[in-house]
Every structure is written in C-alpha cells, then in structure tokens.
Protein backbone atom coordinates (compact mmCIF):
# COMPACT_ATOMS: atom_id res chain seq x y z
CA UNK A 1 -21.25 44.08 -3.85
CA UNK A 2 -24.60 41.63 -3.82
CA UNK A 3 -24.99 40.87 0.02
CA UNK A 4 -27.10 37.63 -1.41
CA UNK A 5 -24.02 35.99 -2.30
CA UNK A 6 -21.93 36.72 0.54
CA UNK A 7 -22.49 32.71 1.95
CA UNK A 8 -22.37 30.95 -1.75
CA UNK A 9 -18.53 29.27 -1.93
CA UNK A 10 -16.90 28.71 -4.99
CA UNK A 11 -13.86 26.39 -5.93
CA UNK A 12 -12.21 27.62 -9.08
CA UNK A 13 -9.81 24.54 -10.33
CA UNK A 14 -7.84 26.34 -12.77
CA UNK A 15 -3.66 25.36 -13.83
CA UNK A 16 -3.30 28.87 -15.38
CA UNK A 17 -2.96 30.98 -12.49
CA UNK A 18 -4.20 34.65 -14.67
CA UNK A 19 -7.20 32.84 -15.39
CA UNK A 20 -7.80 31.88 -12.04
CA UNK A 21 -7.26 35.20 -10.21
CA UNK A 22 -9.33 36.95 -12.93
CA UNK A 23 -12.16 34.24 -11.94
CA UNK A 24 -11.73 35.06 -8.48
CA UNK A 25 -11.72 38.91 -8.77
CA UNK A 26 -14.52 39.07 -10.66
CA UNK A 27 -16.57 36.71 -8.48
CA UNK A 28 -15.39 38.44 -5.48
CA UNK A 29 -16.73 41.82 -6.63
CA UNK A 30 -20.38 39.90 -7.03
CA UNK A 31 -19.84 38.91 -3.51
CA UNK A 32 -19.06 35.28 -3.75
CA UNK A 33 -16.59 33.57 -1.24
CA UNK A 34 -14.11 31.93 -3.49
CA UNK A 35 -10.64 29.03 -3.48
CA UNK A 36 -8.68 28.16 -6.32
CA UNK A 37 -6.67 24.71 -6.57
CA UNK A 38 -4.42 25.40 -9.13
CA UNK A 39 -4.54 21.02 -10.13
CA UNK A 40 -6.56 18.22 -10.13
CA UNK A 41 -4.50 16.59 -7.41
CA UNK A 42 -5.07 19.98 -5.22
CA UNK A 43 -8.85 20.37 -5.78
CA UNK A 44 -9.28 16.76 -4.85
CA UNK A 45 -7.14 17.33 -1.28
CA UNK A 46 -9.50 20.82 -0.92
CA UNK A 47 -12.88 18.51 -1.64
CA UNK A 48 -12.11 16.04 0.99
CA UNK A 49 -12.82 18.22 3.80
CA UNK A 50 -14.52 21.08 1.80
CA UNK A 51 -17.77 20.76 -0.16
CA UNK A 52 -18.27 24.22 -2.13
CA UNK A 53 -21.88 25.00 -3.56
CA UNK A 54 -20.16 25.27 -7.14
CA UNK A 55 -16.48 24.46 -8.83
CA UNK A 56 -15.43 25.85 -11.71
CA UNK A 57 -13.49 23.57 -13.26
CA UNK A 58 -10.73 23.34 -15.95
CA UNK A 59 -9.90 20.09 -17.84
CA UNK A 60 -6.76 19.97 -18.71
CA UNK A 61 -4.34 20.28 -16.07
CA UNK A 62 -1.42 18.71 -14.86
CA UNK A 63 -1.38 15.46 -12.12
CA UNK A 64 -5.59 14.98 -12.13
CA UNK A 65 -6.94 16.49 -15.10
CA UNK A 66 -10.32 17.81 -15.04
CA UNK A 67 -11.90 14.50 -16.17
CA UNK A 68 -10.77 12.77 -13.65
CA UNK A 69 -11.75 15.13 -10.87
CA UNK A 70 -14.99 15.46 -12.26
CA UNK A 71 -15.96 11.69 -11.73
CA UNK A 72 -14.79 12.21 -7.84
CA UNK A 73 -16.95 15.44 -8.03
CA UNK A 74 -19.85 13.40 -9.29
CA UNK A 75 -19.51 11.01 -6.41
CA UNK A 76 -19.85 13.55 -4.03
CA UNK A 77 -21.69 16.54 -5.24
CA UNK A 78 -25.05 15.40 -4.32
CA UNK A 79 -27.22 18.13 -6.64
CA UNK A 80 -24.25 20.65 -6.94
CA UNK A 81 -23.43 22.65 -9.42
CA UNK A 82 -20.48 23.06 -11.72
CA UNK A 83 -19.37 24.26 -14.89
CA UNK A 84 -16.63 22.68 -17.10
CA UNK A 85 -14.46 24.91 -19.19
C-alpha cells in the first residue's frame, strides 16, 4: 500500500456496479480512500455535503447522466480533478 495516498478521496460514479467495485479495489490497494454512487442522482446527494479531491465519472447512467452531473461538478470543483469515462 502507498501511505502517500492514504488522505486523497475518490468518488467513483459508476451505474455498472462490477466496474465500480473493480475501480474501488484497485484504488484501494494504491491506498486511496474511495465512494461509489452508483447514479447521477446519488453522486449529486454525496457532493452536497462531500467534496472528494477526484470523481471518476461515468456518462451514461440512469436519473442524472454523467453530463449533467458534470456541469454541477464544474460549479463546485474549484481546481479538482476528474476523469470522464
């Protein structure tokens, strides 16, 4: 495990829930502190009282799709960093 990343938070938005725990597992071995929100509408709930240092994030997904949490993200990721898939 990398004891530098043991602080850095990720969000992994991600409707296919293999995907997502393969995400996590493998950023969890690199010593990364990690959610998922398996939708758009559950990512959104999670980033109003959560701000992670980076989201991985899917675009299509049910209720929000990735588009439209990524202009929310915008609004409030002030120099963040995230990767679309």
């Amino acid at each position: 495990m990398d004891k530098t990343n043991i602080n850095y938070h990720v969000l992994i938005v991600e409707d296919e829930e293999y995907l997502a725990r393969v995400l996590q597992d493998n950023l969890a071995l690199r010593g990364y502190t990690t959610a998922i929100a398996s939708d758009g509408e559950k990512a959104l709930d999670y980033l109003a009282h959560t701000i992670p240092d980076t989201i991985v994030l899917d675009l299509l997904m049910p209720k929000h799709d990735g588009f439209y949490v990524l202009e929310h993200i915008k609004k409030i990721m002030h120099g963040k960093t995230f990767l679309s898939l």
